[in-house]
Protein backbone atom coordinates (compact mmCIF):
# COMPACT_ATOMS: atom_id res chain seq x y z
CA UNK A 1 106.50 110.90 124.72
CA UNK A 2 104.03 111.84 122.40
CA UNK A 3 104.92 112.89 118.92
CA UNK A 4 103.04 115.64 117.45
CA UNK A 5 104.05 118.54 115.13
CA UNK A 6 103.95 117.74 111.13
CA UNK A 7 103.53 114.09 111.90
CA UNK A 8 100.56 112.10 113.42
CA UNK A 9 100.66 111.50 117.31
CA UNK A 10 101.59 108.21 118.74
CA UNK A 11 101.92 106.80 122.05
CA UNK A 12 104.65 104.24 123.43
CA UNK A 13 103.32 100.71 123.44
CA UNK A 14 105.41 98.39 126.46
CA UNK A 15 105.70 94.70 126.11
CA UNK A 16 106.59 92.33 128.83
CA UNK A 17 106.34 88.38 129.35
CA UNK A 18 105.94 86.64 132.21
CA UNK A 19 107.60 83.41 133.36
CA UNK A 20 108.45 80.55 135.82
CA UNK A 21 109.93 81.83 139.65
CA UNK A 22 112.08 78.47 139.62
CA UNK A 23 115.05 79.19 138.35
CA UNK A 24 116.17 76.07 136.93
CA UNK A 25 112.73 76.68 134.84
CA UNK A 26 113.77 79.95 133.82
CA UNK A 27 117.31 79.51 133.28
CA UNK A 28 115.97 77.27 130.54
CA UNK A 29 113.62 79.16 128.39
CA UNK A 30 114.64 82.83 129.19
CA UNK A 31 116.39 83.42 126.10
CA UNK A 32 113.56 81.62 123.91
CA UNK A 33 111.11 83.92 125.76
CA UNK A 34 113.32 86.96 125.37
CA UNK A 35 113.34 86.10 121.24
CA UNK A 36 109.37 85.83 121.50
CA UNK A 37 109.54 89.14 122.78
CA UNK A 38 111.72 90.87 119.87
CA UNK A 39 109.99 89.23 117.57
CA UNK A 40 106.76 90.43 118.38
CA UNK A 41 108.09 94.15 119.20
CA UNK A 42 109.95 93.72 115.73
CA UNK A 43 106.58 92.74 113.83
CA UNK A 44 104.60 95.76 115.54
CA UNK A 45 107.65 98.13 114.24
CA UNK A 46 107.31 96.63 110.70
CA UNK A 47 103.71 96.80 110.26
CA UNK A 48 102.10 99.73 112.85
CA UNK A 49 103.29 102.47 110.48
CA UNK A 50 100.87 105.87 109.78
CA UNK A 51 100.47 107.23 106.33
CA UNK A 52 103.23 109.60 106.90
CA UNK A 53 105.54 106.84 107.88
CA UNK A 54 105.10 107.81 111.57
CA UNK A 55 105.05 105.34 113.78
CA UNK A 56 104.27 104.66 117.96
CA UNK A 57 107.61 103.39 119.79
CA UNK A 58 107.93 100.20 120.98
CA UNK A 59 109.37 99.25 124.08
CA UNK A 60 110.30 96.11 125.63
CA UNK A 61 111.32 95.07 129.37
CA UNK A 62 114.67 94.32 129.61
CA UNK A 63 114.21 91.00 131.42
CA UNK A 64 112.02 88.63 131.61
CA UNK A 65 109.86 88.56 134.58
CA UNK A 66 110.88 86.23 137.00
CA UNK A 67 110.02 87.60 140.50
CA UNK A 68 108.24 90.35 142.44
CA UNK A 69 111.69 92.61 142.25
CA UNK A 70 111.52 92.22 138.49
CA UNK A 71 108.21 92.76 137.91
CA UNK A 72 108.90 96.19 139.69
CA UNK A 73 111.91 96.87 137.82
CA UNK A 74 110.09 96.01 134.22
CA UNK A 75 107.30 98.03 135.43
CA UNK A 76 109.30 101.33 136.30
CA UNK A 77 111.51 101.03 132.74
CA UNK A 78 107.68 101.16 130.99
CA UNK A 79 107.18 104.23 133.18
CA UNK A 80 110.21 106.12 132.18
CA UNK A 81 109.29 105.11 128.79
CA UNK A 82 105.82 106.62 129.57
CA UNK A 83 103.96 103.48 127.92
CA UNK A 84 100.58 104.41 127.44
CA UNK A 85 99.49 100.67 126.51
CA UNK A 86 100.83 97.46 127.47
CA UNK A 87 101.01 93.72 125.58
CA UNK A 88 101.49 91.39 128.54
CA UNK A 89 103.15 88.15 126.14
CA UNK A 90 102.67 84.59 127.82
CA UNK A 91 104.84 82.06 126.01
CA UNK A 92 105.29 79.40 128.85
CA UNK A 93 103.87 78.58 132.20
CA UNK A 94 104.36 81.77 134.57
CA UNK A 95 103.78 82.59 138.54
CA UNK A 96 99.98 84.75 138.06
CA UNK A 97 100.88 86.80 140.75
CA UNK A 98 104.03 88.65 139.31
CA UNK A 99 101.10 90.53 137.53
CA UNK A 100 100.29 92.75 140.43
CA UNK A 101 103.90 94.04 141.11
CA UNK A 102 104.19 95.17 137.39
CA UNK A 103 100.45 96.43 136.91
CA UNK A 104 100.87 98.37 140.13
CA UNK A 105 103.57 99.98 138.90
CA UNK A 106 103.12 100.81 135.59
CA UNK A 107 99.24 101.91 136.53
CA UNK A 108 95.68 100.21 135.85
CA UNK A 109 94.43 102.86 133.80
CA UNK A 110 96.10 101.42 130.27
CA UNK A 111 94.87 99.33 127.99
CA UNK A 112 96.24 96.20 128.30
CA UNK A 113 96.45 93.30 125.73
CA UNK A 114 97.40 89.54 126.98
CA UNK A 115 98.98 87.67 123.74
CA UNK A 116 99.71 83.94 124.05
CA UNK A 117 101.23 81.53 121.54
CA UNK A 118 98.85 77.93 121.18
CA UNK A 119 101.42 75.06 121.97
CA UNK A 120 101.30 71.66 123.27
CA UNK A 121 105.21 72.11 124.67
CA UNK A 122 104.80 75.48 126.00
CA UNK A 123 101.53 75.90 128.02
CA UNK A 124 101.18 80.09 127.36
CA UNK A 125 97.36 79.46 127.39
CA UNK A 126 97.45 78.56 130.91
CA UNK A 127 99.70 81.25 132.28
CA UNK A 128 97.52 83.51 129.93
CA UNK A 129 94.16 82.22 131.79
CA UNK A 130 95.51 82.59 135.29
CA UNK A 131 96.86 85.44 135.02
CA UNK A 132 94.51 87.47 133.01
CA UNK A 133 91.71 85.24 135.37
CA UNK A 134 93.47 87.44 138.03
CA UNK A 135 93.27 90.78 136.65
CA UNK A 136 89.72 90.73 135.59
CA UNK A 137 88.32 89.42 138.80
CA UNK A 138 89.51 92.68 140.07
CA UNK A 139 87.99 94.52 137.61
CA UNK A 140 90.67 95.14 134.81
CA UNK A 141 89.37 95.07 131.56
CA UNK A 142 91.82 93.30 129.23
CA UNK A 143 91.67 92.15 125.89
CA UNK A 144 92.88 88.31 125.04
CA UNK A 145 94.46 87.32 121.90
CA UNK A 146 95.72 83.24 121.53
CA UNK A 147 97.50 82.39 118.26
CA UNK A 148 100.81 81.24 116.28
CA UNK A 149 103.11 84.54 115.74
CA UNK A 150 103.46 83.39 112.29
CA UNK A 151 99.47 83.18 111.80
CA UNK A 152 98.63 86.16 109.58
CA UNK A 153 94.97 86.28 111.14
CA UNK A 154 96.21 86.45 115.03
CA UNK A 155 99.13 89.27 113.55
CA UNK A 156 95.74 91.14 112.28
CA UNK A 157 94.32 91.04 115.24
CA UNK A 158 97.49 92.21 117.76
CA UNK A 159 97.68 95.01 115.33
CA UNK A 160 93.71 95.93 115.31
CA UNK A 161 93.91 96.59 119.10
CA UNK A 162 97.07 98.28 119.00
CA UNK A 163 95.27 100.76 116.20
CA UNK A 164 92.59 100.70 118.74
CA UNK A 165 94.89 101.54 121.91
CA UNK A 166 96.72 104.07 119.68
CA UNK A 167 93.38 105.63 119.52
CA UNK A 168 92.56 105.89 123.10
CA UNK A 169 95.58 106.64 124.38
CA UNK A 170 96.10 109.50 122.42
CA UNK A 171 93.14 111.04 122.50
CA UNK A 172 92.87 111.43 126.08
CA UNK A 173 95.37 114.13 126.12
CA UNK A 174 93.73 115.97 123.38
CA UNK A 175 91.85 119.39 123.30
CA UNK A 176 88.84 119.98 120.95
CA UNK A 177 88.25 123.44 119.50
CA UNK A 178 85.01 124.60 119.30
CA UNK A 179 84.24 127.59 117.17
CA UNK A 180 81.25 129.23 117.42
CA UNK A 181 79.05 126.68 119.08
CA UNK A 182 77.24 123.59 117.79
CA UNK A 183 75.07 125.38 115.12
CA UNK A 184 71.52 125.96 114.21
CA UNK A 185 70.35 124.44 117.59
CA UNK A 186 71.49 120.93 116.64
CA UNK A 187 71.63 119.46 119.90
CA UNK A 188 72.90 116.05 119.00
CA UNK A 189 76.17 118.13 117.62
CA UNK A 190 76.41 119.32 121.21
CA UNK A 191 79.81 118.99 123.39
CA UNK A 192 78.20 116.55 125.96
CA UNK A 193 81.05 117.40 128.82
CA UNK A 194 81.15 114.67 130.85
CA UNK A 195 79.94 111.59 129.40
CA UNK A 196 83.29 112.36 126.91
CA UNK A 197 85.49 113.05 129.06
CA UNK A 198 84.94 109.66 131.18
CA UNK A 199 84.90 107.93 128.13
CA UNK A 200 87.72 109.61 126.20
CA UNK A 201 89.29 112.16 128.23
CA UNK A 202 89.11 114.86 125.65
CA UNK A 203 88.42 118.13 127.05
CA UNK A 204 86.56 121.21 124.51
CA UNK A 205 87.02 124.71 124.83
CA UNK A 206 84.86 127.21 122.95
CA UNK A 207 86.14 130.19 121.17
CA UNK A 208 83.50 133.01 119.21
CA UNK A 209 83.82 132.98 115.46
CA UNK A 210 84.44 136.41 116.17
CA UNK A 211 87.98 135.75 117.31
CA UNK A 212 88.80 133.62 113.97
CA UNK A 213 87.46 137.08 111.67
CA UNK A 214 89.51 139.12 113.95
CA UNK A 215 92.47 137.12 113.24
CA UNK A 216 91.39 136.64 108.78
CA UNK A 217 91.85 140.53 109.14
CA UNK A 218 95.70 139.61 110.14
CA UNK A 219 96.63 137.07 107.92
CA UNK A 220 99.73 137.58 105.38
CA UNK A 221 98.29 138.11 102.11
CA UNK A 222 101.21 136.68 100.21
CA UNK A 223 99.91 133.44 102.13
CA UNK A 224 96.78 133.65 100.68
CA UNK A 225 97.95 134.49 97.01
CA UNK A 226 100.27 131.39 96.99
CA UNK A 227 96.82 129.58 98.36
CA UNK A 228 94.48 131.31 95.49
CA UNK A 229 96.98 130.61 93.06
CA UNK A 230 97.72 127.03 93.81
CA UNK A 231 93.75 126.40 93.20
CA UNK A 232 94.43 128.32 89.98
CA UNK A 233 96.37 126.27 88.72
CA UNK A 234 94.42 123.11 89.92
CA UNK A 235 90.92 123.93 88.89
CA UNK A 236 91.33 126.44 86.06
CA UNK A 237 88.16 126.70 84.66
CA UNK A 238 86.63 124.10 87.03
CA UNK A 239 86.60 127.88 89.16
CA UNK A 240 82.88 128.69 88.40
CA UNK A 241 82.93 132.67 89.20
CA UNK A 242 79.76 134.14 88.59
CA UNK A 243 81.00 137.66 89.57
CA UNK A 244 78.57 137.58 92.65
CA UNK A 245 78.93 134.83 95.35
CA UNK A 246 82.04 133.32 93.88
CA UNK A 247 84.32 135.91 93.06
CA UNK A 248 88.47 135.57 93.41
CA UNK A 249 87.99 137.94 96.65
CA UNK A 250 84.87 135.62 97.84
CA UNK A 251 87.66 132.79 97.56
CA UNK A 252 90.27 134.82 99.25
CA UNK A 253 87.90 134.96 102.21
CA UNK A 254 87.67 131.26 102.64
CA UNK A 255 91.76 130.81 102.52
CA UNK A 256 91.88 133.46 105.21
CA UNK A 257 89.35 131.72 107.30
CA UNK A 258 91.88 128.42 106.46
CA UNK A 259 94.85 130.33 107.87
CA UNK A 260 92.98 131.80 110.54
CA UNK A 261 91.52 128.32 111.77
CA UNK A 262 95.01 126.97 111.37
CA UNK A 263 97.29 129.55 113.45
CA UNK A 264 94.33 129.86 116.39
CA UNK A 265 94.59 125.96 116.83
CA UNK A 266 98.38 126.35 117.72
CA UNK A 267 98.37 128.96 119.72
CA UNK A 268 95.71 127.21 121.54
CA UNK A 269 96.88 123.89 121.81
CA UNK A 270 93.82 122.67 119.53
CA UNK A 271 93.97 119.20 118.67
CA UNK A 272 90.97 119.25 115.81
CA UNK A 273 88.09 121.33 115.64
CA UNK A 274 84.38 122.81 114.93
CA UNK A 275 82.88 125.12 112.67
CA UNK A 276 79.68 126.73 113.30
CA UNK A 277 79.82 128.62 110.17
CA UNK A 278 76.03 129.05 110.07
CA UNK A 279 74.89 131.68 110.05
CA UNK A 280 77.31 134.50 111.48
CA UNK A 281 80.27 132.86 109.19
CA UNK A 282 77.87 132.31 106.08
CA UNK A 283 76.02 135.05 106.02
CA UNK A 284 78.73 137.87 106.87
CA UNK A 285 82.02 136.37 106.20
CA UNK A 286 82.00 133.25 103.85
CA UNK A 287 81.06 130.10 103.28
CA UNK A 288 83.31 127.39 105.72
CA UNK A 289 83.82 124.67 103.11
CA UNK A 290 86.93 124.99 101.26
CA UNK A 291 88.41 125.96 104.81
CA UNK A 292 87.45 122.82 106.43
CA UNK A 293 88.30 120.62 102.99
CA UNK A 294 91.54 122.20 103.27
CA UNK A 295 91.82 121.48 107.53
CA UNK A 296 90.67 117.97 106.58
CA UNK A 297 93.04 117.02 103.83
CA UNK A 298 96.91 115.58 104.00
CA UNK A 299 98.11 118.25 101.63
CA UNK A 300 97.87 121.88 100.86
CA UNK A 301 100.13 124.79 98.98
CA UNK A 302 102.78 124.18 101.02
CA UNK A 303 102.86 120.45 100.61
CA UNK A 304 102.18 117.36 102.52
CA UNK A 305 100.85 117.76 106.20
CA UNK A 306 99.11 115.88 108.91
CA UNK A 307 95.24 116.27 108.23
CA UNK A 308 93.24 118.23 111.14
CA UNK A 309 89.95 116.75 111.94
CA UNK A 310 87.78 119.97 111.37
CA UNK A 311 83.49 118.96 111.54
CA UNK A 312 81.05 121.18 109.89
CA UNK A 313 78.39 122.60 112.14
CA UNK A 314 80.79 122.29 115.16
CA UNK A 315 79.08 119.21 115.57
CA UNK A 316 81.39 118.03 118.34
CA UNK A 317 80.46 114.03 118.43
CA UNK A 318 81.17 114.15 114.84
CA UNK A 319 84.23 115.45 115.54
CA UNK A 320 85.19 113.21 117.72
CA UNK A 321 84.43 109.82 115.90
CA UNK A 322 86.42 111.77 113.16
CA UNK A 323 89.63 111.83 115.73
CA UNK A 324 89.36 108.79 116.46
CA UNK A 325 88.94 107.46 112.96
CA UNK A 326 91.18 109.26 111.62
CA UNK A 327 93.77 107.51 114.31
CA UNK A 328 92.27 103.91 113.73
CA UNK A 329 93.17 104.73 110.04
CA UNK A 330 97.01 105.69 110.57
CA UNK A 331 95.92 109.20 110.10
CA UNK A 332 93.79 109.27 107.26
CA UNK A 333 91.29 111.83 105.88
CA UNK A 334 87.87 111.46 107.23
CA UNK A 335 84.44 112.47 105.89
CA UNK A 336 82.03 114.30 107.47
CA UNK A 337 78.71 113.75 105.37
CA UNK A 338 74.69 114.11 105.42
CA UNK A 339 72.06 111.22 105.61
CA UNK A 340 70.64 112.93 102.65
CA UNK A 341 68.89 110.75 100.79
CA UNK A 342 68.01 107.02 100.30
CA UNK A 343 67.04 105.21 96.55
CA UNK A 344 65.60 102.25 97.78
CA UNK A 345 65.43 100.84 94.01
CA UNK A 346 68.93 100.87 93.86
CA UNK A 347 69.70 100.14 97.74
CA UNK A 348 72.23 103.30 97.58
CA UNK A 349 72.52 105.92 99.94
CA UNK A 350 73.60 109.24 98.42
CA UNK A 351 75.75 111.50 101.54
CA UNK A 352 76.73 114.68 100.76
CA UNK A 353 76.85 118.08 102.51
CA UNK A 354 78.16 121.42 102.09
CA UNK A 355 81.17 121.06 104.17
CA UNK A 356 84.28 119.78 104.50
CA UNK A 357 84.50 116.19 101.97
CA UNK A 358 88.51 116.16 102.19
CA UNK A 359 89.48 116.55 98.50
CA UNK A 360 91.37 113.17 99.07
CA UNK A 361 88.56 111.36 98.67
CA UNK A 362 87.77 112.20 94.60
CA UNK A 363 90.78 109.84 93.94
CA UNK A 364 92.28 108.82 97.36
CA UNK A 365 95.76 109.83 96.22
CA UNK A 366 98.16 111.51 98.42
CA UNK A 367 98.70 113.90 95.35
CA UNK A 368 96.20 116.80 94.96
CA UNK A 369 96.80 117.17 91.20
CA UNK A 370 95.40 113.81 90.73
CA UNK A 371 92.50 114.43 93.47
CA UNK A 372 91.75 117.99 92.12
CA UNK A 373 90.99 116.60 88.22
CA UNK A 374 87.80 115.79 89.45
CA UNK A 375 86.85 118.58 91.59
CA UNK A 376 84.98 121.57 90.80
CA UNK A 377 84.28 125.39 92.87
CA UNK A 378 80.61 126.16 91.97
CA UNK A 379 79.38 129.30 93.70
CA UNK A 380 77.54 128.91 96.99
CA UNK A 381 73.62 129.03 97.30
CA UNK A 382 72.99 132.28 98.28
CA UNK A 383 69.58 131.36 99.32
CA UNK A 384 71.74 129.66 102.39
CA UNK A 385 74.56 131.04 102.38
CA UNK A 386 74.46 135.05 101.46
CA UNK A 387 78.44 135.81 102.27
CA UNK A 388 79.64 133.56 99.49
CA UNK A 389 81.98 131.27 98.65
CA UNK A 390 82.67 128.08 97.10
CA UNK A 391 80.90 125.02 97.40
CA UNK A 392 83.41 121.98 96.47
CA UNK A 393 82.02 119.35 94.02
CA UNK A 394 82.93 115.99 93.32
CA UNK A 395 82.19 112.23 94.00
CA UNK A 396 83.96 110.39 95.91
CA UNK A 397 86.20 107.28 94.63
CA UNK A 398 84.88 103.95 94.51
CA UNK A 399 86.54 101.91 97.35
CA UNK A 400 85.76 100.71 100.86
CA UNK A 401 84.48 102.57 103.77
CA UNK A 402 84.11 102.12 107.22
CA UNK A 403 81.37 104.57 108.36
CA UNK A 404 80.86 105.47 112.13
CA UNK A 405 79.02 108.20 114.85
CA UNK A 406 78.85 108.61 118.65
CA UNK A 407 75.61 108.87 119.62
CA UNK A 408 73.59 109.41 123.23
CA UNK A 409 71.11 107.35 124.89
CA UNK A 410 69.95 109.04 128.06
CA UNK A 411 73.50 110.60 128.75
CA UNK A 412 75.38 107.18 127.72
CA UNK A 413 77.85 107.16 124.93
CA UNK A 414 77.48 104.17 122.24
CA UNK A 415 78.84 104.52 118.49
CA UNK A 416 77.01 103.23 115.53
CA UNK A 417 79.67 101.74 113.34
CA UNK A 418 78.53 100.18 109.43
CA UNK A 419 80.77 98.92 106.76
CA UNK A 420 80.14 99.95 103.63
CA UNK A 421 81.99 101.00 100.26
CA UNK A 422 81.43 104.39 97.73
CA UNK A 423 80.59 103.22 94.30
CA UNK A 424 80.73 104.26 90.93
CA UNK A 425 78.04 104.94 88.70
CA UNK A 426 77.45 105.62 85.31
CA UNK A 427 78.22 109.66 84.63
CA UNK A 428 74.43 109.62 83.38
CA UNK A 429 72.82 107.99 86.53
CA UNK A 430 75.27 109.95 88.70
CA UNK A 431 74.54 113.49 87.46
CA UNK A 432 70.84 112.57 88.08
CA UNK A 433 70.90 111.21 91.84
CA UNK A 434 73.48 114.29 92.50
CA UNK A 435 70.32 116.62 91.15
CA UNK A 436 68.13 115.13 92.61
CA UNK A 437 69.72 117.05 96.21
CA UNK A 438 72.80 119.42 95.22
CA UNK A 439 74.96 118.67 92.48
CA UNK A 440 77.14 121.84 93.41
CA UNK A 441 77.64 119.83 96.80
CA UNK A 442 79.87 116.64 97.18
CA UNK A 443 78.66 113.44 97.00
CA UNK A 444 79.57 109.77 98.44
CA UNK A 445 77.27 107.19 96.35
CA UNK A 446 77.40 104.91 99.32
CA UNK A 447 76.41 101.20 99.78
CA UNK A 448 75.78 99.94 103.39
CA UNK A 449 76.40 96.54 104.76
CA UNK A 450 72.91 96.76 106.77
CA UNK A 451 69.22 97.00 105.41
CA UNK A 452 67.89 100.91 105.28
CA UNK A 453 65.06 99.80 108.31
CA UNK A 454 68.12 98.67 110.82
CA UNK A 455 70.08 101.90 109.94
CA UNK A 456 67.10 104.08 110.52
CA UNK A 457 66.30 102.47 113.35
CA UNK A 458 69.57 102.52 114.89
CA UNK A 459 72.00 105.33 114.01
CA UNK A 460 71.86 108.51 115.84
CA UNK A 461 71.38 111.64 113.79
CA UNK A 462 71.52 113.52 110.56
CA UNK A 463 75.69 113.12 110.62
CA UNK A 464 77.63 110.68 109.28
CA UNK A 465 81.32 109.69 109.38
CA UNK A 466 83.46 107.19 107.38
CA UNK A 467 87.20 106.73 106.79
CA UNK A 468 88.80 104.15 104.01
CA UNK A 469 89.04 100.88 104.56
CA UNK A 470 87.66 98.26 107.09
CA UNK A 471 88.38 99.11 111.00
CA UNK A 472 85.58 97.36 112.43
CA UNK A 473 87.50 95.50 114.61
CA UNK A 474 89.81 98.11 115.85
CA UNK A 475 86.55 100.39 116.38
CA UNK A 476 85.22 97.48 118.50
CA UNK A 477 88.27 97.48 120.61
CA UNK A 478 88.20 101.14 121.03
CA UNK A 479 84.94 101.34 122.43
CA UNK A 480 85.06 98.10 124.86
CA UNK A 481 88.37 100.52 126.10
CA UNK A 482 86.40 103.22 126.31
CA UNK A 483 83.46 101.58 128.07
CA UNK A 484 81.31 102.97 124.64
CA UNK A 485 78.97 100.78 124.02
CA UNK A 486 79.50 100.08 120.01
CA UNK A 487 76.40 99.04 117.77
CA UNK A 488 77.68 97.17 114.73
CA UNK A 489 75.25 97.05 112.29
CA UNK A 490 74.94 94.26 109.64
CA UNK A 491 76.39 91.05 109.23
CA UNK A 492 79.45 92.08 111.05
CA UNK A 493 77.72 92.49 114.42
CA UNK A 494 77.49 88.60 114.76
CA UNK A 495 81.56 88.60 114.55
CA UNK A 496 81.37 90.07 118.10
CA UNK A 497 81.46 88.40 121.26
CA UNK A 498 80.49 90.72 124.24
CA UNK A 499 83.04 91.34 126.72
CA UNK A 500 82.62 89.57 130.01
CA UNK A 501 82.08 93.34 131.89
CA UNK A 502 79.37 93.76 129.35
CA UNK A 503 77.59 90.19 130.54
CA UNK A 504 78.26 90.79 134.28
CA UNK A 505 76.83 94.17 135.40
């Protein structure tokens, strides 16, 4: 099943190995192969764990494939199970064929990972080759992985595509909220229907912004108190009122637009969502950004909880990569951020938006207190925005990011994907590249792994994406799964090898 709820969503992963028909062959090595099996299975349990401690189930066959009757039996226990991916584990010589019995059975539409061991004893690599050799001269895409179990760089690897099958599996179940509409006629924010769901599954259903002010008009107002009080407390005087755009009923606004947002995506079954916010929102209502801070962060008044992907703009490719980066991650916060501006004596991009920075990112703790020192309400720019509100201020903390965006080329998905890291500045030299576009706004002070000519060449609009850490590799796996074609820039894109169904067309 799939877990959802307080907790991030995860997808059964099935593992199965493959051996010798003779049984005087596997009479011998069943129980060695059977221990290969646990151990890997045992390994994934350990280490495939989400930040909330979640974590996908893992399920193993309870034999060891051995004939055509087997193979079906394996293959209908993964059913039950309702394994969305499958690690086929080669360990010793196998019949290729049994492969067919248990694929047909357990369904060609799943990823599908073939793991082998490197001995001279056991000859996994050749089963592997055969077998797989079978599958993807049919035209099964598979992903091969050959290593020692004990080899911390082939354990990196397994559990890189099982972040990336995580990904796609769950996803493909998933329903996108749109509010409002991708805004200000930004087209490349657009819900482009089918190209995503071939590639993702992911269906989007719009909803007016009307409907969310409807239901702000409903919302408990002891809720919001406890919310206006709990930034109170956090921000004190870091609260910039000005007794005209940011006032403590201007704030109000945004925590009922929070709680709005937040009861309309259950009772509609939305996965993550959109904001249009300009300009019906932000110039009637209030401004969307400490809403879709709050949407986008692992915490609020109430405590811990699983972060909702919420893009500014309703910019619906954003919102996507931010799904799926956000499950590459083990469900962290993602940014949503501007190409603002580029200093090209200090090779330093500075990305920052009015929108929805998760707060998490000020000090990447899992504690707002410690994330909310450094963050400040200034009142929004009513030249933009003339309902009001706060605009959230801070920088984000120094520390590795993997930065990301779908983009179209004539109706074909590909995704731009850069490492990269924030970085801290001086508070002097800081202060004056954050005035130099909004210093009310938040900023990420962000070196790329790429020169500023391939970026601008390459990358696909005016919205950015990143999540902590490095997931290149898991993003790479996604999108060969996917059929997305993925652009790595920088020195990273020479780590790739092309799939064979991207050589053979």
């Amino acid at each position: 099943m799939i877990i959802g709820g307080d907790s991030v969503r995860t997808t059964p992963i099935g593992i199965v190995m493959f051996n010798d028909e003779r049984e005087h062959v596997w009479r011998a090595n069943n129980r060695e192969c059977m221990e290969v099996v646990s151990q890997w299975a045992d390994l994934i349990r350990k280490n495939i764990k989400n930040v909330d401690g979640s974590a996908p189930e893992v399920v193993t066959g309870s034999k060891i494939i051995t004939s055509v009757r087997v193979a079906q039996q394996v293959g209908e226990e993964l059913v039950r199970a309702n394994c969305k991916q499958i690690i086929l584990c080669y360990y010793v010589w196998n019949f290729p064929f049994f492969v067919w019995p248990f694929i047909n059975t357990v369904g060609r539409d799943k990823p599908i990972l073939c793991l082998s061991n490197n001995s001279g004893k056991f000859p996994g690599n050749v089963g592997l080759l055969a077998t797989d050799g079978a599958l993807r001269q049919a035209g099964i895409k598979t992903h091969r992985i050959v290593g020692d179990m004990d080899d911390p760089e082939t354990q990196r690897k397994v559990f890189d595509w099982i972040r990336a099958a995580q990904a796609y599996t769950t996803i493909r179940n998933e329903v996108y909220g749109m509010y409002g509409g991708h805004s200000m006629g930004m087209e490349t924010g657009y819900f482009h229907l089918v190209p995503i769901i071939k590639a993702f599954g992911v269906t989007a259903r719009q909803i007016d912004q009307l409907w969310l002010v409807k239901e702000m008009e409903k919302i408990d107002e002891t809720e919001v108190e406890k919310g206006f009080q709990w930034f109170q407390r956090l921000l004190g005087s870091r609260i910039k009122y000005d007794g005209k755009m940011l006032t403590p009923e201007t704030l109000k606004a945004q925590i009922r637009l929070y709680l709005a947002m937040k009861k309309v995506n259950e009772e509609k079954g939305f996965d993550f969502c959109g904001l249009k916010g300009q300009r019906e929102l932000t110039e009637h209502v209030c401004l969307g950004d400490v809403a879709e801070m709050l949407m986008n962060d692992p915490y609020d008044w109430n405590g811990p909880k699983e972060p909702t992907v919420c893009a500014t703009e309703a910019d619906s490719l954003a919102a996507v990569t931010m799904q799926l980066l956000k499950y590459v991650s083990g469900g962290l916060p993602v940014l949503f951020m501007d190409v603002r501006l580029y200093h090209p004596d200090k090779d330093l991009w500075d990305f920052c938006n009015s929108g929805n920075h998760a707060s998490w990112y000020a000090s990447r703790s899992m504690n707002p207190e410690e994330n909310f020192k450094k963050v400040t309400f200034h009142p929004a720019l009513e030249y933009y925005f003339k309902a009001g509100g706060a605009s959230v201020e801070f920088d984000a903390a120094p520390g590795e990011i993997t930065f990301a965006r779908l983009g179209l080329w004539d109706d074909k998905l590909y995704m731009v994907i850069v490492l990269g890291e924030a970085v801290e500045l001086p508070p002097e030299e800081r202060k004056a590249i954050n005035a130099e576009t909004n210093p009310t706004w938040p900023h990420v002070h962000a070196k790329l792994h790429c020169d500023f000519e391939e970026f601008l060449k390459l990358f696909p609009c005016n919205h950015i994406l990143g999540v902590a850490g490095n997931h290149i590799r898991p993003l790479t796996y996604l999108c060969e799964m996917s059929g997305v074609e993925p652009v790595i820039l920088g020195p990273e894109s020479q780590k790739r090898i092309p799939p064979i169904w991207d050589r053979v067309k």
